[in-house]
N, C-alpha and C. Protein backbone atom coordinates (compact mmCIF):
# COMPACT_ATOMS: atom_id res chain seq x y z
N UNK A 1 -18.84 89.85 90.17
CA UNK A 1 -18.97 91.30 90.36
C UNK A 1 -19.82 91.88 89.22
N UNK A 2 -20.30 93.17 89.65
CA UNK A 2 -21.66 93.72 88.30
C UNK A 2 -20.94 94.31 87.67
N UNK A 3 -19.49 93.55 86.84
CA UNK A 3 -19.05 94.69 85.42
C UNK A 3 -19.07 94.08 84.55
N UNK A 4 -19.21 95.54 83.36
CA UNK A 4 -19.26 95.72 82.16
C UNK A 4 -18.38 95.48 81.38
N UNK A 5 -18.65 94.73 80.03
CA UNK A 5 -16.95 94.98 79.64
C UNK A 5 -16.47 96.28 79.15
N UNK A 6 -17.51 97.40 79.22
CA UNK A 6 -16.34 98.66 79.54
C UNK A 6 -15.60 98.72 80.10
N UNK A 7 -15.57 98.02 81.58
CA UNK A 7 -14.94 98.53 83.12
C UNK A 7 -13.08 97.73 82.30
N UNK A 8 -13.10 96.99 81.44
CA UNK A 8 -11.91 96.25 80.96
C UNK A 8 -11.47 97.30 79.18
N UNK A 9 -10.91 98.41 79.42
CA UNK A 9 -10.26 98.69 78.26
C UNK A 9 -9.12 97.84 78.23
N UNK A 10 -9.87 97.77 76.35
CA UNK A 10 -8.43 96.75 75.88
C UNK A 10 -7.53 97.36 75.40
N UNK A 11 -6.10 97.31 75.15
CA UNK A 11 -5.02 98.01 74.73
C UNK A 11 -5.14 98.13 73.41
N UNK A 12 -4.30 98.88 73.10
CA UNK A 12 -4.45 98.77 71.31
C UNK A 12 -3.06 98.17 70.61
N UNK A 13 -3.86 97.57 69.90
CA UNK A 13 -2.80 96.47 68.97
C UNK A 13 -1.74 97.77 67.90
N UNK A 14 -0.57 97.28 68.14
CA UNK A 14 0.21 98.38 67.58
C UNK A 14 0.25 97.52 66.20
N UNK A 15 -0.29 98.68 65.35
CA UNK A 15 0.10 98.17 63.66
C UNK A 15 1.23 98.53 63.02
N UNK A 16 1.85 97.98 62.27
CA UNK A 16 3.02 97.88 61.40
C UNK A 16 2.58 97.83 60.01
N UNK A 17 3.70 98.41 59.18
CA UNK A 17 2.84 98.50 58.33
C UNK A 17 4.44 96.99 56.68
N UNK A 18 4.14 96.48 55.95
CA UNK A 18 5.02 94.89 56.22
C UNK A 18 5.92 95.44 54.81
N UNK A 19 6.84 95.02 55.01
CA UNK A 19 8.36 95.62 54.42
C UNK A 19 8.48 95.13 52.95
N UNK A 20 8.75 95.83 52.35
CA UNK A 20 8.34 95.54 50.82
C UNK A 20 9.87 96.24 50.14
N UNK A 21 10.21 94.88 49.15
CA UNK A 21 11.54 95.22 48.43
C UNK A 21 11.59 96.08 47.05
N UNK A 22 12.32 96.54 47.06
CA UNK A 22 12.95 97.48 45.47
C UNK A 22 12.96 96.31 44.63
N UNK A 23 12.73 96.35 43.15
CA UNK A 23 12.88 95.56 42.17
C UNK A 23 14.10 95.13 42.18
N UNK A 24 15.24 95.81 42.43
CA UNK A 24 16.75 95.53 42.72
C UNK A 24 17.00 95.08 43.21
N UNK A 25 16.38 95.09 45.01
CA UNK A 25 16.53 94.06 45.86
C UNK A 25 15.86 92.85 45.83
N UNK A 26 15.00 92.84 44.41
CA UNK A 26 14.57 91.37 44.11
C UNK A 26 15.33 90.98 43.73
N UNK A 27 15.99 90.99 42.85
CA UNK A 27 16.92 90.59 41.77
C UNK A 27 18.15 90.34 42.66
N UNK A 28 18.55 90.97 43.45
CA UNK A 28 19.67 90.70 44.46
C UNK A 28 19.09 89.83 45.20
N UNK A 29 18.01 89.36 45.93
CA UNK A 29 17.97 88.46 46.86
C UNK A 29 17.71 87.03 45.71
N UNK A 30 17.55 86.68 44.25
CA UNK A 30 17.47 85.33 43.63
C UNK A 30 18.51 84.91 43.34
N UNK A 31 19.53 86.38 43.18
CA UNK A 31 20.70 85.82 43.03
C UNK A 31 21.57 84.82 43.88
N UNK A 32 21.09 84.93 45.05
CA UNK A 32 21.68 84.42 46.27
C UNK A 32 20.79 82.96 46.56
N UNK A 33 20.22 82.84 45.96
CA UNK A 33 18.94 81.58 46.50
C UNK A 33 19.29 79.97 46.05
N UNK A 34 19.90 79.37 46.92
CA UNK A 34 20.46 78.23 46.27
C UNK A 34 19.63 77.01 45.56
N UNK A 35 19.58 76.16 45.32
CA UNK A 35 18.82 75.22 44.64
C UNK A 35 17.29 75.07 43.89
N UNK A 36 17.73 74.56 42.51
CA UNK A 36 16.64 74.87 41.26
C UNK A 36 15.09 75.20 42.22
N UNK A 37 14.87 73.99 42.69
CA UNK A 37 13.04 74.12 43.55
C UNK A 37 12.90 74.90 44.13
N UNK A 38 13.75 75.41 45.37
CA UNK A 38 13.55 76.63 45.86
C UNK A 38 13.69 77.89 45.22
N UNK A 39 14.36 78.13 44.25
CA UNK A 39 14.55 79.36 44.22
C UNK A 39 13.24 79.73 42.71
N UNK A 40 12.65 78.45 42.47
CA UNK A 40 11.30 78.44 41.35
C UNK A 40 9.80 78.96 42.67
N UNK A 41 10.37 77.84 44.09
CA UNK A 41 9.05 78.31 44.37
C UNK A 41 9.06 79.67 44.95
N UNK A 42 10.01 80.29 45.28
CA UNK A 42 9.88 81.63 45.67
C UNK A 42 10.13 82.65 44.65
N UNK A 43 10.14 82.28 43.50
CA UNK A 43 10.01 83.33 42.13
C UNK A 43 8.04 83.03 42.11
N UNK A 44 7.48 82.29 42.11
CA UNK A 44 6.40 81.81 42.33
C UNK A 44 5.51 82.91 43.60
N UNK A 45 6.25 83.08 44.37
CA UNK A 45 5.76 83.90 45.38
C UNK A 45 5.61 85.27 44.73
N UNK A 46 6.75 85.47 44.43
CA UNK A 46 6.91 87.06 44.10
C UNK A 46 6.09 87.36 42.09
N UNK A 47 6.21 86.76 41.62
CA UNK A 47 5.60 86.68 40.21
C UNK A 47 3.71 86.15 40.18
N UNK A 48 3.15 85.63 41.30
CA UNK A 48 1.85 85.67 40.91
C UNK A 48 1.22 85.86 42.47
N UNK A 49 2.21 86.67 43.71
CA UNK A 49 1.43 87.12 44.77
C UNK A 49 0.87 85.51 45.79
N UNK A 50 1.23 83.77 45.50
CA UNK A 50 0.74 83.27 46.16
C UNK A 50 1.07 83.20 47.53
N UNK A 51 0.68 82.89 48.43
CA UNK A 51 1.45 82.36 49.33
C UNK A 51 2.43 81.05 49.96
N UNK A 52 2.84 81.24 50.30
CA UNK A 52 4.38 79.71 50.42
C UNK A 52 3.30 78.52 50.25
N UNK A 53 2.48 78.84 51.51
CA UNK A 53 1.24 77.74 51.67
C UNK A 53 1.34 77.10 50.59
N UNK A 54 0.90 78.07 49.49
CA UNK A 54 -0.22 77.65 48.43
C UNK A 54 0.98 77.25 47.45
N UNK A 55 1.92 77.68 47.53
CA UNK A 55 2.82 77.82 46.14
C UNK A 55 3.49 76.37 46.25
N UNK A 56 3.76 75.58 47.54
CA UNK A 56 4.41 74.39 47.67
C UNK A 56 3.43 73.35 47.20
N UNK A 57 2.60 73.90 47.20
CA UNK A 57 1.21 72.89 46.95
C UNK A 57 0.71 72.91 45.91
N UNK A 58 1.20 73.25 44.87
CA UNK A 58 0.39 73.49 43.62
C UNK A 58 0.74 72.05 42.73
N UNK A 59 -0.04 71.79 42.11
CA UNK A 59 -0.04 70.59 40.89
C UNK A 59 0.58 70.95 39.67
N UNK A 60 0.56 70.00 38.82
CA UNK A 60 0.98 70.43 37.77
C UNK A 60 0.00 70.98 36.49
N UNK A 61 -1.10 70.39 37.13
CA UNK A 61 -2.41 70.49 36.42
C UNK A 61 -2.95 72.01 36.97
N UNK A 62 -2.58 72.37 38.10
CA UNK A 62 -2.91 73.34 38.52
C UNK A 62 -2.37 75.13 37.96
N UNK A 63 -1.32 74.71 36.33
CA UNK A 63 -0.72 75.35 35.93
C UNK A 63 -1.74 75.54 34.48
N UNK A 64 -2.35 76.61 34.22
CA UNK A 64 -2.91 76.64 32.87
C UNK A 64 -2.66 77.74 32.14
N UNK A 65 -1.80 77.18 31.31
CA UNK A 65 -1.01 78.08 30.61
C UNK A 65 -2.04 78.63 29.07
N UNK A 66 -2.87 78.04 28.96
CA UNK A 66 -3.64 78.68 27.70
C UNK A 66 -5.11 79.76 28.60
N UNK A 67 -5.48 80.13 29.83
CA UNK A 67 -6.17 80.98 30.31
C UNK A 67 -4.08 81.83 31.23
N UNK A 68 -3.62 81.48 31.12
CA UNK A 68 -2.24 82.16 32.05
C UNK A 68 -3.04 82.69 33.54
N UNK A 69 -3.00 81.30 33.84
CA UNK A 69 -3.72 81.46 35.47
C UNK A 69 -3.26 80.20 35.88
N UNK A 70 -3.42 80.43 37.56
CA UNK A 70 -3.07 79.36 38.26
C UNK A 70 -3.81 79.16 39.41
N UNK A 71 -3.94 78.04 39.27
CA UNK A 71 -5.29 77.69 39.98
C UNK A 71 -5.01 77.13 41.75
N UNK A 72 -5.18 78.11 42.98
CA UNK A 72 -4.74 77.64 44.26
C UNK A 72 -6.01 76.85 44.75
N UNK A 73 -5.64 75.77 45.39
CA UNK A 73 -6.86 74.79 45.80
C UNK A 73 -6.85 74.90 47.31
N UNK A 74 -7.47 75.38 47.93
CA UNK A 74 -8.18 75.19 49.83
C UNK A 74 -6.63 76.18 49.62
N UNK A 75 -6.75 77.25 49.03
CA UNK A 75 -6.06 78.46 50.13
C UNK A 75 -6.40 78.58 51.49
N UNK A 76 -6.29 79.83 51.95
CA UNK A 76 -6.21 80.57 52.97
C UNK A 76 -8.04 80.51 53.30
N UNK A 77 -8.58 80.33 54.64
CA UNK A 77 -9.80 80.07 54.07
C UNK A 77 -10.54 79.32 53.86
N UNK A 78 -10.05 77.69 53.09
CA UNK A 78 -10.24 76.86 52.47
C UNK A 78 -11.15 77.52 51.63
N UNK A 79 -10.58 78.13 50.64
CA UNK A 79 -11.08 78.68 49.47
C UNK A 79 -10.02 78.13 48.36
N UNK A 80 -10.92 78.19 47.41
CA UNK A 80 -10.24 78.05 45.79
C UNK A 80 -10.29 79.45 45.26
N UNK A 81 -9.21 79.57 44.36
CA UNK A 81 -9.31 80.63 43.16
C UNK A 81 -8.11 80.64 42.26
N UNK A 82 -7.83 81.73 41.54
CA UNK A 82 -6.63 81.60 40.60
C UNK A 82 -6.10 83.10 40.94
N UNK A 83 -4.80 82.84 40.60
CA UNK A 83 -3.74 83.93 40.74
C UNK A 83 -2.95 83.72 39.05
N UNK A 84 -2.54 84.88 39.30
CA UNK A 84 -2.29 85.32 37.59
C UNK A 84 -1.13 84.38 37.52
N UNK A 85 -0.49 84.40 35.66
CA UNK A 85 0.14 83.38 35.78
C UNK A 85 1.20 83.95 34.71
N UNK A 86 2.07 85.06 34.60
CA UNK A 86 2.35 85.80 33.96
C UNK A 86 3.78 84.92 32.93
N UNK A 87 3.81 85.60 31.58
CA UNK A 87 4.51 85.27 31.03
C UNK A 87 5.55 84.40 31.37
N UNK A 88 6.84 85.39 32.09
CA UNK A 88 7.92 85.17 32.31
C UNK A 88 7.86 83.73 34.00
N UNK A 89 6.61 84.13 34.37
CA UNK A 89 6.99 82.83 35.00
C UNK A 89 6.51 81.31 34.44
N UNK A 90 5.48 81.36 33.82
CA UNK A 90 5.38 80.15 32.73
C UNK A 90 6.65 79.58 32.02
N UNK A 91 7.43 81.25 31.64
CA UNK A 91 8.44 80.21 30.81
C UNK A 91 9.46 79.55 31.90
N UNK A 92 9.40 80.12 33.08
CA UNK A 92 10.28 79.61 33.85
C UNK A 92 9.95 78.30 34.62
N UNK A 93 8.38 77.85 35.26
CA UNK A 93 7.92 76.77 35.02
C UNK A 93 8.16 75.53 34.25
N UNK A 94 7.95 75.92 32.94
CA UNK A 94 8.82 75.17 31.70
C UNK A 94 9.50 74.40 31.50
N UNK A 95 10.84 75.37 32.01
CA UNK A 95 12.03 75.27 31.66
C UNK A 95 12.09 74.20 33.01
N UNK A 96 12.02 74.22 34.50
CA UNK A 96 11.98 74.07 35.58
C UNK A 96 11.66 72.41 35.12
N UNK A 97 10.28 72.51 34.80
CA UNK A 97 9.68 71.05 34.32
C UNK A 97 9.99 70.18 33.88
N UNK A 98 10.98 70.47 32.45
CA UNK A 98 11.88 69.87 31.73
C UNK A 98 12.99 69.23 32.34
N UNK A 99 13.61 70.24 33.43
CA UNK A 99 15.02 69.33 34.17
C UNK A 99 13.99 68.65 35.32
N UNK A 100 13.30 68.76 36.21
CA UNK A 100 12.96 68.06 37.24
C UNK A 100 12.01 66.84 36.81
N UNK A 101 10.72 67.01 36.32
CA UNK A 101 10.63 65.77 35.68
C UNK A 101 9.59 65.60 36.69
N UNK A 102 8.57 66.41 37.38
CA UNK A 102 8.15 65.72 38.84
C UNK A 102 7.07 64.57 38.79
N UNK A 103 7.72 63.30 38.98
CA UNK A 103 7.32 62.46 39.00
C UNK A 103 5.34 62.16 39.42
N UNK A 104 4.93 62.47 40.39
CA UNK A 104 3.83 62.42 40.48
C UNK A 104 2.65 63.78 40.21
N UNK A 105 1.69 64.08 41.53
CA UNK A 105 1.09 65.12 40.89
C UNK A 105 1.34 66.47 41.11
N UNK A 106 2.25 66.71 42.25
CA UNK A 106 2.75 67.97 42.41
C UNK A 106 3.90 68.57 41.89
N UNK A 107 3.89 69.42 41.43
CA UNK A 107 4.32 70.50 40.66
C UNK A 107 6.47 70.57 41.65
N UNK A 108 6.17 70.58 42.86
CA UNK A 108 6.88 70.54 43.36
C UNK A 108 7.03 69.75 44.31
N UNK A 109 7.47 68.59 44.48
CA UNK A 109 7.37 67.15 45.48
C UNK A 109 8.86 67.46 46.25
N UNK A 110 8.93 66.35 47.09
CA UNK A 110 9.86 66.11 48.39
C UNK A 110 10.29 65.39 47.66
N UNK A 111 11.20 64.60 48.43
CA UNK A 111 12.01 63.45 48.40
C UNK A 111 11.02 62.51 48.12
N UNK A 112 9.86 62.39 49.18
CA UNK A 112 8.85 61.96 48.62
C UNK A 112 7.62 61.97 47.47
N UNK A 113 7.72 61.57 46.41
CA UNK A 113 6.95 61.84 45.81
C UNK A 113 5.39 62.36 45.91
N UNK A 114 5.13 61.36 46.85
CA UNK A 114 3.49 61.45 47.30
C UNK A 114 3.50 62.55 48.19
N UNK A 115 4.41 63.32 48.94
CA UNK A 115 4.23 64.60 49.37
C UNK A 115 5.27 65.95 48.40
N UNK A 116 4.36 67.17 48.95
CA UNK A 116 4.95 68.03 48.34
C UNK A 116 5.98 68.62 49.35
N UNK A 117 7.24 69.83 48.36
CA UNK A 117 7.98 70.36 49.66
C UNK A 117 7.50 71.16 50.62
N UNK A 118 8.07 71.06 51.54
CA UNK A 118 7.34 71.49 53.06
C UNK A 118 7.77 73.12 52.56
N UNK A 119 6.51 74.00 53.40
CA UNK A 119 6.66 75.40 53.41
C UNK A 119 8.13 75.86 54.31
N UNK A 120 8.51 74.62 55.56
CA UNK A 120 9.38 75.42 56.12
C UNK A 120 10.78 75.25 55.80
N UNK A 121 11.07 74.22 55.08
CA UNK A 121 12.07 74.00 54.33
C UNK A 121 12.58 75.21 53.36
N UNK A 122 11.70 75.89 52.35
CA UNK A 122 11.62 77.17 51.78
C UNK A 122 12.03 78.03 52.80
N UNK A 123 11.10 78.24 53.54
CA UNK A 123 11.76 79.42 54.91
C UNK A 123 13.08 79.54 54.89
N UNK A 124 13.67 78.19 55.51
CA UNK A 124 14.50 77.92 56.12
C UNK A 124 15.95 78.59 54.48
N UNK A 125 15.94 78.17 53.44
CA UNK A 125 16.67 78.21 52.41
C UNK A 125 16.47 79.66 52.18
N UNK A 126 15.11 80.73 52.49
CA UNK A 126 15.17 81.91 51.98
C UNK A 126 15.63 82.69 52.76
N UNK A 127 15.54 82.24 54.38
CA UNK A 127 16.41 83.39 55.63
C UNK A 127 18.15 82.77 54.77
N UNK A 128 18.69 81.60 54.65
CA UNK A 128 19.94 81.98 54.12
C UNK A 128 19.82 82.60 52.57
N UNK A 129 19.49 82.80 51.88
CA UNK A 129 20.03 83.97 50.95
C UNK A 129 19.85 85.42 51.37
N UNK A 130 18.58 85.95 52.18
CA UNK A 130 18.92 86.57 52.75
C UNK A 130 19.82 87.05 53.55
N UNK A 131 20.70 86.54 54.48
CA UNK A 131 21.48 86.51 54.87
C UNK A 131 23.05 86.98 54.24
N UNK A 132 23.14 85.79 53.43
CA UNK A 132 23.97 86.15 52.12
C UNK A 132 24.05 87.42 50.98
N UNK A 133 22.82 87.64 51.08
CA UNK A 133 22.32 88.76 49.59
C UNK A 133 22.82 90.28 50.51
N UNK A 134 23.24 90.32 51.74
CA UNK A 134 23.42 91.33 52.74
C UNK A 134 22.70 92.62 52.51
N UNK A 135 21.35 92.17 52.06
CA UNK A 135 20.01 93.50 52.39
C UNK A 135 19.85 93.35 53.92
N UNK A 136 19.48 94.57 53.84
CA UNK A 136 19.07 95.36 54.83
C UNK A 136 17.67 94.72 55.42
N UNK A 137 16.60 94.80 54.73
CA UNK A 137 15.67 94.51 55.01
C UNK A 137 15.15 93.02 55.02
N UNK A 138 14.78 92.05 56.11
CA UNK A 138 14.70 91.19 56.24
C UNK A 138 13.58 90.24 55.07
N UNK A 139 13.88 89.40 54.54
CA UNK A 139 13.46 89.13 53.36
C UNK A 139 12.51 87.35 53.83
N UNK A 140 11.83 87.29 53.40
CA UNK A 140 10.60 86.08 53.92
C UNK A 140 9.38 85.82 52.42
N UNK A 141 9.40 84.74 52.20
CA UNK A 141 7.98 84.59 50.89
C UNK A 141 7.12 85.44 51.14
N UNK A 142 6.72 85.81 52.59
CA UNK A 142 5.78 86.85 52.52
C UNK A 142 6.20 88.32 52.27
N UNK A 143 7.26 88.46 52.32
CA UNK A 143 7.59 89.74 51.78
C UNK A 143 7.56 90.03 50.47
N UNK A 144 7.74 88.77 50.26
CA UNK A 144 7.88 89.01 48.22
C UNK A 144 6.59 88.52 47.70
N UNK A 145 5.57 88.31 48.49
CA UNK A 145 4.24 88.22 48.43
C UNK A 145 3.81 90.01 48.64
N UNK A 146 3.92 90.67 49.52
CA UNK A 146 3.70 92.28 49.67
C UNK A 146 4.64 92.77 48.48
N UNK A 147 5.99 92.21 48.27
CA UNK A 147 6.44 93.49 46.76
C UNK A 147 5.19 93.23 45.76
N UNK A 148 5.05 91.74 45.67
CA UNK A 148 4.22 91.36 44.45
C UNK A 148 3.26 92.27 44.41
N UNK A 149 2.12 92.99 45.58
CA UNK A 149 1.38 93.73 45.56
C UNK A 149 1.46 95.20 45.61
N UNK A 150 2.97 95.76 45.76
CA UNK A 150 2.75 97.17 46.15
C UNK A 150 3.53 97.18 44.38
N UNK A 151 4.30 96.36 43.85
CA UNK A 151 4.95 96.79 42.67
C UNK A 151 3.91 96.89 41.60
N UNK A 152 2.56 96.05 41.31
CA UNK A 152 1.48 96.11 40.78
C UNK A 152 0.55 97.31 41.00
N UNK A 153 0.74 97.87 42.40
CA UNK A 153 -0.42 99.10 42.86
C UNK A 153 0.64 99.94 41.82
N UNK A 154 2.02 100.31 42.33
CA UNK A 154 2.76 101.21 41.35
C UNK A 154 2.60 101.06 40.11
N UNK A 155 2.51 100.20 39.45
CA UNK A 155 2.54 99.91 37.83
C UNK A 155 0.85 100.67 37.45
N UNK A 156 -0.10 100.93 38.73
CA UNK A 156 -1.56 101.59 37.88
C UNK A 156 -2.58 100.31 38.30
N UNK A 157 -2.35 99.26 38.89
CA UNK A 157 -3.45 98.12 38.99
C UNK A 157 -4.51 98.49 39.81
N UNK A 158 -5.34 97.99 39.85
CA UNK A 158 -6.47 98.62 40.13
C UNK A 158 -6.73 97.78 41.75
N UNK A 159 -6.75 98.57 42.94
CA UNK A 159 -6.77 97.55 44.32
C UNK A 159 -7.69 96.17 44.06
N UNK A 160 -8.51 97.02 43.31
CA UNK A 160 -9.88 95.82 43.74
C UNK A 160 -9.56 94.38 43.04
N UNK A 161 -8.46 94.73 41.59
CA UNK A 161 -7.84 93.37 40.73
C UNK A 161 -6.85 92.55 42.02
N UNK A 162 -6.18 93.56 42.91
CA UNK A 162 -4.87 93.27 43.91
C UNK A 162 -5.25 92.67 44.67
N UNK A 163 -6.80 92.72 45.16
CA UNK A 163 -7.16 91.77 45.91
C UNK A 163 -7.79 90.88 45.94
N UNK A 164 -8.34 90.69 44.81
CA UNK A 164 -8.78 89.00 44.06
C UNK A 164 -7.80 88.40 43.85
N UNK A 165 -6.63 88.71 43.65
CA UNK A 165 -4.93 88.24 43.44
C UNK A 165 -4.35 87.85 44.36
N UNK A 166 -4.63 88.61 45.52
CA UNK A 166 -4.08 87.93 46.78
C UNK A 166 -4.92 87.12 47.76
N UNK A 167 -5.99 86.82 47.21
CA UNK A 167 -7.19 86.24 47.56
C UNK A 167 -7.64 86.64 49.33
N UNK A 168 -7.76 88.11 49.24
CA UNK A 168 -8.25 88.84 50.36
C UNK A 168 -9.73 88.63 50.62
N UNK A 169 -10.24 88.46 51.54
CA UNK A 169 -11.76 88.64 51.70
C UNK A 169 -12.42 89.98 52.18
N UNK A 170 -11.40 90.67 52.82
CA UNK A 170 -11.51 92.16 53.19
C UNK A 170 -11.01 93.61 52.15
N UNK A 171 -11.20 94.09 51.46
CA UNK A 171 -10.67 95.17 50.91
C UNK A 171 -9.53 95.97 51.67
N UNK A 172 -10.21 95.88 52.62
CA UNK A 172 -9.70 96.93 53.95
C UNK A 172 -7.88 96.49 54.09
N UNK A 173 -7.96 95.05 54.09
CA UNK A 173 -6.73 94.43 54.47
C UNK A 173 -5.41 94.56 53.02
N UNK A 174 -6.23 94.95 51.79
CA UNK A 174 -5.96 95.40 50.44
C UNK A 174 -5.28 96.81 50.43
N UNK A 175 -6.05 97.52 51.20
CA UNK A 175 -6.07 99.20 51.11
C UNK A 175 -4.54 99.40 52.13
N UNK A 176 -3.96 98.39 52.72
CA UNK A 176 -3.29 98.96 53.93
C UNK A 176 -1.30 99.26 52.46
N UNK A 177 -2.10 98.42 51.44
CA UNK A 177 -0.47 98.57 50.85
C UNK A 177 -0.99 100.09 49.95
N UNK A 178 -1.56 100.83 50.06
CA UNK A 178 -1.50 102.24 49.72
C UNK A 178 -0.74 103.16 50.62
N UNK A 179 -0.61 102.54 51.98
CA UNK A 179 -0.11 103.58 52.76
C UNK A 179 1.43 102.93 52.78
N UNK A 180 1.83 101.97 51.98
CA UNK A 180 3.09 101.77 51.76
C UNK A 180 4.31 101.83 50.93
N UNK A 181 2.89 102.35 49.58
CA UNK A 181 4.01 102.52 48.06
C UNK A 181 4.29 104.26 48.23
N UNK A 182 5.68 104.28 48.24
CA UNK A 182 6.03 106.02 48.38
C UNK A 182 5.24 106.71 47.02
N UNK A 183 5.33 105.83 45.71
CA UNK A 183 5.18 106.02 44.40
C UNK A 183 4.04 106.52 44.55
N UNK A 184 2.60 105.73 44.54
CA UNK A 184 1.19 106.07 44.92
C UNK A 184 1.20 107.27 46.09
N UNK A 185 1.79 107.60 47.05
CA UNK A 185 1.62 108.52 47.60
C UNK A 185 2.55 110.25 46.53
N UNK A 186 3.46 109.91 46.54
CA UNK A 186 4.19 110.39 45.15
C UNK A 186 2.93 111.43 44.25
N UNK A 187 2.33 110.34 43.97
CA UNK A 187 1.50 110.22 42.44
C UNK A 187 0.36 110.98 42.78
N UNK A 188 0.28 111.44 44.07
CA UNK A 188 -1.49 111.88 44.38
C UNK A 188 -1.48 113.18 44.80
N UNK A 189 -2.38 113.63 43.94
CA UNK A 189 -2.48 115.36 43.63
C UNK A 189 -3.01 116.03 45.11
N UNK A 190 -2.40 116.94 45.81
CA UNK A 190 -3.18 117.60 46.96
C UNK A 190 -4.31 118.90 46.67
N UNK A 191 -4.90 119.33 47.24
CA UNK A 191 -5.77 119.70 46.73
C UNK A 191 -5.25 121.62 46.73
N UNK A 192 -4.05 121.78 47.45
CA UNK A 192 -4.03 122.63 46.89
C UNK A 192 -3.19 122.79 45.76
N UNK A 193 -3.13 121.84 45.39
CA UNK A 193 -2.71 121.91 43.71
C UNK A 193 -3.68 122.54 42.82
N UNK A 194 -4.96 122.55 43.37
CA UNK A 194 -6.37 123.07 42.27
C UNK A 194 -5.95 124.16 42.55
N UNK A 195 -6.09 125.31 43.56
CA UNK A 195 -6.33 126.99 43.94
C UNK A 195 -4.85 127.24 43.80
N UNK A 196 -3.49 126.57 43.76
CA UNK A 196 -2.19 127.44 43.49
C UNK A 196 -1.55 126.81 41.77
N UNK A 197 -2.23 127.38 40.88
CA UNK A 197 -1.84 127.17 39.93
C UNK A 197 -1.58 128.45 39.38
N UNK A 198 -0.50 128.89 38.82
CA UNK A 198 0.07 129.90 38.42
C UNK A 198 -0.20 130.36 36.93
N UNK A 199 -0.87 131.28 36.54
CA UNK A 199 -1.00 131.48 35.14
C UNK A 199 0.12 131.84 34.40
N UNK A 200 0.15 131.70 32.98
CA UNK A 200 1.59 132.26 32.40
C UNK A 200 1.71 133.65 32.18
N UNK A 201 2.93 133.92 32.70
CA UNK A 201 2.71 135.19 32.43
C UNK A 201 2.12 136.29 33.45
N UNK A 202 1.67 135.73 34.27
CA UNK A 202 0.64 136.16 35.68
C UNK A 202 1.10 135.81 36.52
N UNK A 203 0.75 136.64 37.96
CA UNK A 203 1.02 135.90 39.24
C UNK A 203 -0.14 135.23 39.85
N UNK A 204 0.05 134.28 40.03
CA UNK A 204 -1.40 133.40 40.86
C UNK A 204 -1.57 134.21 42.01
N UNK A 205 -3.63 134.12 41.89
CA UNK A 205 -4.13 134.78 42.62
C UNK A 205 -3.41 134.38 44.28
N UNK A 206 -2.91 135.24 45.47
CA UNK A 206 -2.70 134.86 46.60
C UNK A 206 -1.44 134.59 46.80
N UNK A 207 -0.58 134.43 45.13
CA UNK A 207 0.55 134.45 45.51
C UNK A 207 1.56 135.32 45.56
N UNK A 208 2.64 135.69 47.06
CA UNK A 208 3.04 136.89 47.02
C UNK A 208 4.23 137.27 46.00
N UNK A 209 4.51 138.75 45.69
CA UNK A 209 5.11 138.90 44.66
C UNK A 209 6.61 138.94 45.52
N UNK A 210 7.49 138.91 44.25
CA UNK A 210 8.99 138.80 44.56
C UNK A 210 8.98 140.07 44.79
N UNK A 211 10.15 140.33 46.01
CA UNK A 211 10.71 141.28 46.37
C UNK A 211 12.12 141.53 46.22
């Protein structure tokens, strides 16, 4: 038949916008997280923004603690880059290192040495503390991958650092956690904040007097 693909409107994809925890409800959902590896690789999630992917997969070499970066190999993409590597999780690395001992080159191995732990194994261990931690809001590595980024936009970070961090290729896909931190919306001056400013002592121009 002679049609166009006008003659076919496509529906529109309903967007969501992805659920992001209180610092409190961080701290409440590790409390609940059972065993040393898991509950390192999902502090890992939430402390340098990687993804499960990337975070089960990391080396030990892949930890460089004198630049405090960490180096993800064939991310998302099959791209390389580094994600920050902040204090408090180095020392927790460390400490982690010291009791486990991981025998070959990954940072975090299986049963098998020559493989690392599976991403869905993590899943599987973080829906039960969730569960347990009895938040409200359904809790997943990728969620504590989005706090990692909206708690950084709040702290003053600059998007464009947030998304070399989360190793975005789009800005656009960066910009969507602005419309999610209450704080940043909070924080942003409207414009009639310029024309209703009240002098001391004076009544602002336009504004009516008490009766």
């Amino acid at each position: 038949m002679p049609w166009k693909k006008e003659d076919f409107p496509r529906p529109r994809i309903p967007e969501t916008l992805p659920v992001v925890l209180a610092p409190e409800e961080v701290q409440n959902f590790f409390e609940h997280v059972n065993g040393l590896q898991y509950r390192v690789v999902l502090l890992a999630c939430y402390g340098s923004g990687v993804r499960i992917s990337e975070a089960v997969a990391l080396t030990v070499s892949d930890v460089d603690s004198k630049r405090m970066l960490l180096r993800v190999q064939q991310g998302k993409g099959a791209k390389d880059r580094y994600a920050m590597l902040s204090p408090a999780l180095l020392s927790i690395l460390r400490a982690y290192f010291r009791i486990v001992r991981p025998a070959g080159a990954w940072l975090f191995p299986s049963w098998d040495p020559e493989h690392h732990l599976s991403a869905g194994a993590v899943q599987t261990v973080c829906r039960q503390a969730w569960e347990s931690s009895g938040l409200g809001k359904r809790v997943s590595p990728h969620v504590l991958r989005h706090s990692f980024a909206i708690h950084l936009l709040e702290s003053g970070v600059d998007t464009r650092v947030i998304q070399a961090l989360l190793g975005h290729s789009r800005i656009a896909t960066t910009a969507r956690y602005t419309a999610v931190s209450p704080a940043t919306v909070g924080k942003t001056a409207s414009p009639l904040d310029q024309l209703w400013k009240p002098a001391k002592g004076k009544r602002a121009k336009g504004k009516p007097a008490k009766r």
